[in-house]
Protein backbone atom coordinates (compact mmCIF):
# COMPACT_ATOMS: atom_id res chain seq x y z
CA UNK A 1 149.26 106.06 108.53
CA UNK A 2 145.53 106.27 108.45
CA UNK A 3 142.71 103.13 108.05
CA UNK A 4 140.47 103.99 105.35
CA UNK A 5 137.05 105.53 107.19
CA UNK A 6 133.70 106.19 104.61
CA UNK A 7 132.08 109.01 106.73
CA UNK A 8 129.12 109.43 103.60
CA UNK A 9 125.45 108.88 104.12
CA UNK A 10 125.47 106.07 101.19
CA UNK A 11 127.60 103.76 100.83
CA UNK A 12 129.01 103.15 104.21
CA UNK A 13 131.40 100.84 106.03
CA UNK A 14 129.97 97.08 105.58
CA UNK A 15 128.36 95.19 108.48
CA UNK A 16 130.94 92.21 108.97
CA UNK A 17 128.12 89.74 108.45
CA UNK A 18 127.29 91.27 105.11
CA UNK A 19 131.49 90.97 104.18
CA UNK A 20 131.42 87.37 105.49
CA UNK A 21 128.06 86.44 103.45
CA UNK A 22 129.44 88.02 100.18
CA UNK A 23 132.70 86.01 100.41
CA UNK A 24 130.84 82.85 99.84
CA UNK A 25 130.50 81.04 96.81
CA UNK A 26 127.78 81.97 93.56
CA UNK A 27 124.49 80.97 94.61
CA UNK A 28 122.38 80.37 91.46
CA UNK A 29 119.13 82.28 91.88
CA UNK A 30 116.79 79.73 91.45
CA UNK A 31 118.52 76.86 93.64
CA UNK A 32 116.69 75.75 96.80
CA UNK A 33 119.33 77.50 98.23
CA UNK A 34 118.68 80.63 97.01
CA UNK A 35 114.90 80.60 97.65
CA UNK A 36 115.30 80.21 101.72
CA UNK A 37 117.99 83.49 101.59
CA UNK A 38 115.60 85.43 99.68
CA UNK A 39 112.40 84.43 101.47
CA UNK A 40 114.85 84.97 105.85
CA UNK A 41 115.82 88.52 103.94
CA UNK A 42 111.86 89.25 102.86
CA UNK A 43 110.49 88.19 106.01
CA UNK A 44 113.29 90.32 107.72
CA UNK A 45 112.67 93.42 106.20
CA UNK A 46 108.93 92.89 106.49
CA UNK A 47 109.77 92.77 110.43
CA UNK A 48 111.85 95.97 110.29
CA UNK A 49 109.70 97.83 108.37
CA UNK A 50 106.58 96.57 110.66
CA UNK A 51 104.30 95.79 108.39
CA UNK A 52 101.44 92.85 107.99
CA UNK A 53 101.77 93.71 104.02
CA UNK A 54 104.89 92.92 102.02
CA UNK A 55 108.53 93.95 101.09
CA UNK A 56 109.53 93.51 97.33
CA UNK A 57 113.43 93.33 96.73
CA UNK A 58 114.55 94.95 93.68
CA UNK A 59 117.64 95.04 92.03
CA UNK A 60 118.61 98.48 91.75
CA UNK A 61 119.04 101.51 94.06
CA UNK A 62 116.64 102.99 96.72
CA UNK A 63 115.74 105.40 93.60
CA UNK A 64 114.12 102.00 91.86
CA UNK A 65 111.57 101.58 94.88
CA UNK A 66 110.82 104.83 94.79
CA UNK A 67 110.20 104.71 90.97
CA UNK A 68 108.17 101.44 91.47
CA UNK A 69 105.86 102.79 94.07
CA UNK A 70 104.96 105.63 92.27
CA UNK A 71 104.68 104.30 89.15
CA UNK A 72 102.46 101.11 90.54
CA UNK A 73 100.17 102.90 93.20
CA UNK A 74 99.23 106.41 91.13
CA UNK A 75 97.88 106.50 87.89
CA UNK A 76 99.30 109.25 85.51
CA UNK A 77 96.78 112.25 85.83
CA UNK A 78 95.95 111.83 89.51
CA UNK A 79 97.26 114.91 91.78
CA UNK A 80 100.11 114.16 94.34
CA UNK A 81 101.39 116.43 96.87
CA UNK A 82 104.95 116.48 97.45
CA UNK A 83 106.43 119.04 99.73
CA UNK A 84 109.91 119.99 98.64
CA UNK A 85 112.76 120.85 100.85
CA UNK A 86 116.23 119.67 100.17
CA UNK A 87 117.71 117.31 97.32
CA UNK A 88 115.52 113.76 98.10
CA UNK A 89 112.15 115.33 98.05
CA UNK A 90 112.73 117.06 95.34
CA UNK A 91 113.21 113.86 93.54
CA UNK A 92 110.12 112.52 94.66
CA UNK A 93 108.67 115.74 92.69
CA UNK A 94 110.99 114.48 89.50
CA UNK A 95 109.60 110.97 89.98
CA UNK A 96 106.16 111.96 89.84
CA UNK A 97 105.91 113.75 87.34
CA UNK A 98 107.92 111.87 85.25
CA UNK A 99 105.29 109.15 85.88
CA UNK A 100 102.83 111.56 84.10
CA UNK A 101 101.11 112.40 87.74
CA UNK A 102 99.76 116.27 88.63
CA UNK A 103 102.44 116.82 91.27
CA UNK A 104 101.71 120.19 93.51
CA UNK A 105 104.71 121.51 95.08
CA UNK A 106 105.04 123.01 98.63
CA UNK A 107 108.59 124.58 98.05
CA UNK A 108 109.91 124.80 101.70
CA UNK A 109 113.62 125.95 102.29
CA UNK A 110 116.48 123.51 102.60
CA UNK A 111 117.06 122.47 106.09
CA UNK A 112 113.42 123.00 107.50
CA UNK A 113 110.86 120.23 107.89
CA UNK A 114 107.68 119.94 106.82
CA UNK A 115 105.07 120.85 109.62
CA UNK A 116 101.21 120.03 109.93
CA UNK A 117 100.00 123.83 108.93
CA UNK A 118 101.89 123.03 105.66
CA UNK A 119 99.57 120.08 105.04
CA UNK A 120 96.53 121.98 106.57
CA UNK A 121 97.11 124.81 103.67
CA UNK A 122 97.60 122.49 100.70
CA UNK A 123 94.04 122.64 98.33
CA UNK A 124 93.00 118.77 97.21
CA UNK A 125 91.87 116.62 96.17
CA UNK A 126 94.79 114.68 96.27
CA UNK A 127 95.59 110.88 95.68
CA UNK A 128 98.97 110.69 97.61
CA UNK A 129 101.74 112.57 99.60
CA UNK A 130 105.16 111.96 98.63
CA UNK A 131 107.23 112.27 101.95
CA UNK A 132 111.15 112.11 102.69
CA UNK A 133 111.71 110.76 106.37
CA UNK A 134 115.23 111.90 106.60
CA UNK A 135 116.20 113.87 104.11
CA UNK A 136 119.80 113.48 103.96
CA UNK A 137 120.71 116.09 101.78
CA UNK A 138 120.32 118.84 104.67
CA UNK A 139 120.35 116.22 107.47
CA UNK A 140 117.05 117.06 108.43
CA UNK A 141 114.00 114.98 110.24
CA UNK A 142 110.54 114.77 109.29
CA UNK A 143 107.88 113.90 111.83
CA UNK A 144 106.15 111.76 109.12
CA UNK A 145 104.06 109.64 111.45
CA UNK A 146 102.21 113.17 113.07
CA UNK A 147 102.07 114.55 108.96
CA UNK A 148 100.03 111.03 107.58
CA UNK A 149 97.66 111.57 110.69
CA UNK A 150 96.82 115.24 109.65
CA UNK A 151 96.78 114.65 105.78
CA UNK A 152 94.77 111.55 105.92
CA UNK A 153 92.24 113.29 108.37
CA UNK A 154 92.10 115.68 105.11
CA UNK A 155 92.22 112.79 102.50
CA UNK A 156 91.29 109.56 104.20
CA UNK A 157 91.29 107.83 100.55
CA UNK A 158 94.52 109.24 99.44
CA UNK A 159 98.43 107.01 100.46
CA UNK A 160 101.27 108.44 101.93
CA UNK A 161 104.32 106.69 100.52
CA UNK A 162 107.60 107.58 102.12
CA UNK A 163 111.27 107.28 101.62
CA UNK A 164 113.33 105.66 104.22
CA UNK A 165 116.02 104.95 102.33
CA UNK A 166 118.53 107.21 105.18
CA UNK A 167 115.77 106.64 108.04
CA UNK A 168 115.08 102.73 108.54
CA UNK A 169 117.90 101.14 110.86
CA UNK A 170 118.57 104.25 111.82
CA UNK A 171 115.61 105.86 112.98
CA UNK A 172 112.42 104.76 114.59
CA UNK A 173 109.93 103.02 111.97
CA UNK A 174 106.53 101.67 111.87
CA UNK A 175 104.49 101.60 108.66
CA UNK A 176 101.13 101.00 109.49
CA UNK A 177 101.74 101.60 113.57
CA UNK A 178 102.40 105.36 111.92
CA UNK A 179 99.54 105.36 109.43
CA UNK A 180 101.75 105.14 106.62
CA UNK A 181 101.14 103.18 103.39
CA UNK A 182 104.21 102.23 101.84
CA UNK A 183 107.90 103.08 101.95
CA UNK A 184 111.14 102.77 100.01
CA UNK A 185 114.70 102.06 101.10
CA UNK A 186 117.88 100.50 99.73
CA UNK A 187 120.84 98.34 101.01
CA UNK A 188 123.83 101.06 101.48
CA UNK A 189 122.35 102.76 103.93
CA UNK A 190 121.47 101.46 107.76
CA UNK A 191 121.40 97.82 106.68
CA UNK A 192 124.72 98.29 106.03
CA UNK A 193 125.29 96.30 102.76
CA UNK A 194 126.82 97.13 99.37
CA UNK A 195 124.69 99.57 96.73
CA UNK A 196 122.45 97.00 94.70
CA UNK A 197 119.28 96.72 96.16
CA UNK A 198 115.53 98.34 96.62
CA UNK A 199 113.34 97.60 99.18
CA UNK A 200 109.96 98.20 98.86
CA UNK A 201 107.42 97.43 101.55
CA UNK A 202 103.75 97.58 100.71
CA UNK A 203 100.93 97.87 103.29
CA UNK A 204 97.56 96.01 102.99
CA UNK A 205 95.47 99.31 102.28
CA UNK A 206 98.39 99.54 99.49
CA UNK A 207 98.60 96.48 98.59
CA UNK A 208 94.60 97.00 97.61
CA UNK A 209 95.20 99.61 95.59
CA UNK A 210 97.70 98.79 93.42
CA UNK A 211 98.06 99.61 90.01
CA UNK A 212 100.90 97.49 88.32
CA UNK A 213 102.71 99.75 85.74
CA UNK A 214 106.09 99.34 84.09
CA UNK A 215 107.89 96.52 82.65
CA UNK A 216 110.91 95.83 85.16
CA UNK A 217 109.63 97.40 87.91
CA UNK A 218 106.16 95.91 87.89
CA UNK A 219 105.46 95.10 91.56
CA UNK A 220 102.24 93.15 90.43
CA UNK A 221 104.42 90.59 88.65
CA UNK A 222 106.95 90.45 91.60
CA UNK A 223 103.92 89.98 94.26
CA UNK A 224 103.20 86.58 91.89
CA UNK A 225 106.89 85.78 92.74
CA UNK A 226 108.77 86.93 95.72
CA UNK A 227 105.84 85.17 98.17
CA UNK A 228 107.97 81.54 96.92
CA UNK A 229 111.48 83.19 96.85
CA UNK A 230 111.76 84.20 93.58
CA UNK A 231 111.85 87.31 91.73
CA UNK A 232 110.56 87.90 88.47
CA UNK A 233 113.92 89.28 87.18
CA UNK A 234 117.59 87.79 88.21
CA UNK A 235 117.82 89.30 91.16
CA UNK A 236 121.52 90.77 92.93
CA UNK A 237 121.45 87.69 94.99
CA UNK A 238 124.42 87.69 96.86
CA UNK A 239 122.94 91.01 98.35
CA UNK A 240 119.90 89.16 99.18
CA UNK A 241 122.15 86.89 101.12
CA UNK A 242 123.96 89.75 102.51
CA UNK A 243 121.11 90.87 103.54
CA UNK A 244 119.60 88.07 105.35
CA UNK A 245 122.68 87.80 107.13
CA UNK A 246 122.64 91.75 108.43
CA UNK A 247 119.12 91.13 109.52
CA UNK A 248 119.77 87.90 111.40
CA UNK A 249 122.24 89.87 113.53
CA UNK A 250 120.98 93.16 113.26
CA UNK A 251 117.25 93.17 114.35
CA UNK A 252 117.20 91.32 117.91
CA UNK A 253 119.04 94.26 118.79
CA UNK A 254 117.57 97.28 117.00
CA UNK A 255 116.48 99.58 119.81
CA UNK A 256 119.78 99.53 121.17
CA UNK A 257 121.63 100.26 117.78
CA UNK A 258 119.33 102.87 116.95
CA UNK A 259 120.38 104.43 120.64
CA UNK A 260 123.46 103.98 119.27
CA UNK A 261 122.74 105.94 115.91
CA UNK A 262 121.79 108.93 117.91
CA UNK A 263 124.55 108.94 120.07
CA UNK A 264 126.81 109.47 117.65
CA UNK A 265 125.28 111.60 115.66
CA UNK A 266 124.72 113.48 118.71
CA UNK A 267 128.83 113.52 119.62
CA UNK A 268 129.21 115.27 116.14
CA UNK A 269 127.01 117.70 116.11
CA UNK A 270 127.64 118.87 119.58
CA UNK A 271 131.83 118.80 118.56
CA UNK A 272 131.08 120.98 115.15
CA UNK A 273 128.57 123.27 117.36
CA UNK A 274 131.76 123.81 119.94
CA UNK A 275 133.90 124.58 117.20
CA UNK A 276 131.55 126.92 115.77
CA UNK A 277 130.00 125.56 112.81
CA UNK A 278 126.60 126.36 112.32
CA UNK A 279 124.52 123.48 112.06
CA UNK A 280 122.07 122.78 108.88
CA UNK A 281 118.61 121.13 109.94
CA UNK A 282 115.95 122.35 111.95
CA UNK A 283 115.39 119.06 113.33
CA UNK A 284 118.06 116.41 113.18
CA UNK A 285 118.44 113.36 111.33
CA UNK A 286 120.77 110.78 113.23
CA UNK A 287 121.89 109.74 109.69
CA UNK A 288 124.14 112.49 108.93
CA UNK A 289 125.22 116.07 110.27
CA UNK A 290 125.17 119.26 108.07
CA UNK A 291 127.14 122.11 108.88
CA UNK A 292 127.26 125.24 106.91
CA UNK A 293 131.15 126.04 105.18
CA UNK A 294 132.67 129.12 107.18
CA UNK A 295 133.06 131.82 104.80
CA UNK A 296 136.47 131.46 103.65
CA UNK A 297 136.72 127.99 103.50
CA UNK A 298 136.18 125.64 100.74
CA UNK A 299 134.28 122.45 100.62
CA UNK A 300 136.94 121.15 98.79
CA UNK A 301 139.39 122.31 101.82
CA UNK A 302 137.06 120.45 104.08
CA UNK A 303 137.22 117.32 101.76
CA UNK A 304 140.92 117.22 101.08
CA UNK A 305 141.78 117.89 104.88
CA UNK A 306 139.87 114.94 105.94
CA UNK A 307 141.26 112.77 102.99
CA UNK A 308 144.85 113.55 104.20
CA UNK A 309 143.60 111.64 107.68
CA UNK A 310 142.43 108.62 105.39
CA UNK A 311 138.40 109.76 105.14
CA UNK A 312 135.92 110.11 102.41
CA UNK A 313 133.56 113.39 103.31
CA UNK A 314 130.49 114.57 101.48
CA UNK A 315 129.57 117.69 100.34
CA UNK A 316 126.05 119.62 99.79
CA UNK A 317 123.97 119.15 96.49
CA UNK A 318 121.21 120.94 94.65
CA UNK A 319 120.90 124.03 96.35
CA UNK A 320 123.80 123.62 98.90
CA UNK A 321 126.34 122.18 96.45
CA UNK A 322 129.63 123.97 98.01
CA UNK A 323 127.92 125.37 100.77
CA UNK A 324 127.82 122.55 103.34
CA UNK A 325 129.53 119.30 104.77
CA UNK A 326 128.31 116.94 105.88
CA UNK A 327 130.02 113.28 107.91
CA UNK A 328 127.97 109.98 108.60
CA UNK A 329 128.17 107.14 110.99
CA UNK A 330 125.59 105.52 109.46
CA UNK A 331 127.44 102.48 108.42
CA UNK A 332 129.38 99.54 110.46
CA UNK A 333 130.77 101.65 113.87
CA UNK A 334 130.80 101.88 117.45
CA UNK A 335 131.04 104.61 120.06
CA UNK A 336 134.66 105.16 120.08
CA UNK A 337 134.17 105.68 115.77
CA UNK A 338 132.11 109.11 116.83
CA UNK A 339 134.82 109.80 119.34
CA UNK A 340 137.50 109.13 116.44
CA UNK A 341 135.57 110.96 114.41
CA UNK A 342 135.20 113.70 116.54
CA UNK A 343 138.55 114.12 117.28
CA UNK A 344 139.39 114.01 113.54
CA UNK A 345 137.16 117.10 113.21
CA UNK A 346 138.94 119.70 115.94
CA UNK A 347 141.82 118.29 114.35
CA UNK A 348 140.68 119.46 110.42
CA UNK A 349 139.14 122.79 111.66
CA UNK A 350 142.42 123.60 113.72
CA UNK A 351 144.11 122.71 110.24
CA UNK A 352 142.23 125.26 108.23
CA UNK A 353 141.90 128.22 110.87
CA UNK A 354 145.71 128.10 111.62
């Protein structure tokens, strides 16, 4: 009765470009061929991150270019501050310190953002802050241009390195217009692609500091590389390709798909919010929306009600694992999705409160 909808913040419904580019026959990844995808899909990104430095593809998820930055712009010992408030950021905290660095916590609770006091409070040195941009775990939405202008006027030596893995193609985003130094994302998010891929984009300030660690993920090695097309590992290719083909269609028309982000996140929040659900972040992602479970009703009531109408939900995790729910349109939909989407909702809540 139902067409299948993916309502999750990661992976989400495929741009038709990206379907229509994977459908094509194996490109070998060091053909000719091959090169030109990989070096339209760099210069792409490089153009929606908007940056003068670099973006690094790297097969693996947007975890991998978070990994890589960390592990190829710190040096294990140096201090890091990494505020901590929902699921994402807290595995910026895991990644750092697994990378040997002195990470100092600034435990905020789930659902808030982080505001300039909390950086004006934090005791350096430091060498880096670890930001999330939208931390999709609570659906929340960090001002992270307005927090790299009040830590750096604190530490003008250290980086900020962010993850935009739920924010870029769906959210505003500048790196060095917003005084950031480097950023992660991957492809199953607002680019709309298949899970498979890390982007990492690299300033020039960061590009001067790096210090290439790792084996796989050494972005020194894939600098030597990825300016000609290459990569220094096989590379997902046909996700490269995917990607190039997103881009091509995708970024003459960003502002007005990022309207369109908002407006739909908008239409869902404001339907929950009439139906009473209390909403999660202090200041909203367009990515996702996070309402708080009613007490008497299950997450897996939620899930189960909208699988019955043909959709795949998400719950909460970490601290909010069977506490929340949240829906996306972050993938390949229009206005009249939300509006679907929204009706789907009423329908579901009217379900479970009859």
């Amino acid at each position: 009765m139902y067409r299948p909808r993916l309502l999750t913040p990661g992976p989400v419904e495929l741009h038709p470009k990206a379907l229509e580019a994977l459908s094509r026959p194996q490109l070998h990844h060091r053909s000719d061929a091959a090169k030109q995808v990989f070096l339209q899909a760099k210069a792409g990104l490089e153009a929606a991150f908007q940056t003068q430095g670099q973006v690094l593809l790297l097969t693996g998820s947007g975890t991998a270019a978070m990994d890589a930055l960390v592990q190829n712009l710190f040096a294990p010992g140096e201090r890091v501050l990494v505020p901590v408030h929902g699921n994402f950021s807290e595995r910026w905290a895991r990644i750092a310190t697994e990378a040997g660095l002195e990470v100092v916590r600034l435990e905020l609770p789930w659902g808030q953002v982080v505001r300039p006091e909390h950086l004006e409070s934090a005791v350096g040195p430091f060498a880096g802050l670890l930001l999330t941009h939208s931390e999709s775990s609570t659906g929340a939405l960090n001002d992270v241009q307005g927090l790299a202008q009040v830590f750096k006027a604190r530490f003008p030596q250290a980086l900020v390195v962010v993850d935009a893995i739920t924010s870029l193609f769906v959210s505003e985003f500048a790196l060095e217009g917003w005084g950031l130094d480097a950023a992660a994302c991957g492809s199953q998010k607002g680019i709309m692609c298949p899970p498979g891929l890390a982007y990492a984009a690299l300033s020039p300030r960061a590009l001067e500091r790096l210090k290439p660690r790792s084996f796989y993920l050494n972005l020194g090695a894939e600098l030597k590389v990825q300016k000609s097309g290459e990569s220094a590992w096989t590379p997902a290719i046909n996700l490269v390709a995917a990607t190039a083909a997103v881009l091509e269609d995708l970024l003459p028309r960003l502002p007005e798909h990022l309207a369109l982000k908002k407006q739909q996140n908008d239409l869902l929040y404001a339907t929950g919010e009439q139906l009473g659900l209390q909403v999660v972040p202090e200041v909203r992602s367009p990515a996702t929306t996070c309402f708080y479970l009613p007490e008497g009703i299950s997450y897996s009531q939620v899930k189960n009600a909208f699988a019955a109408r043909g959709a795949t939900i998400i719950g909460g995790q970490g601290q909010l694992k069977g506490k929340v729910f949240r829906l996306s349109l972050m993938g390949y939909s229009d206005l009249y999705d939300a509006y679907a989407v929204a009706q789907m909702l009423r329908e579901v809540w009217a379900e479970l409160r009859a």
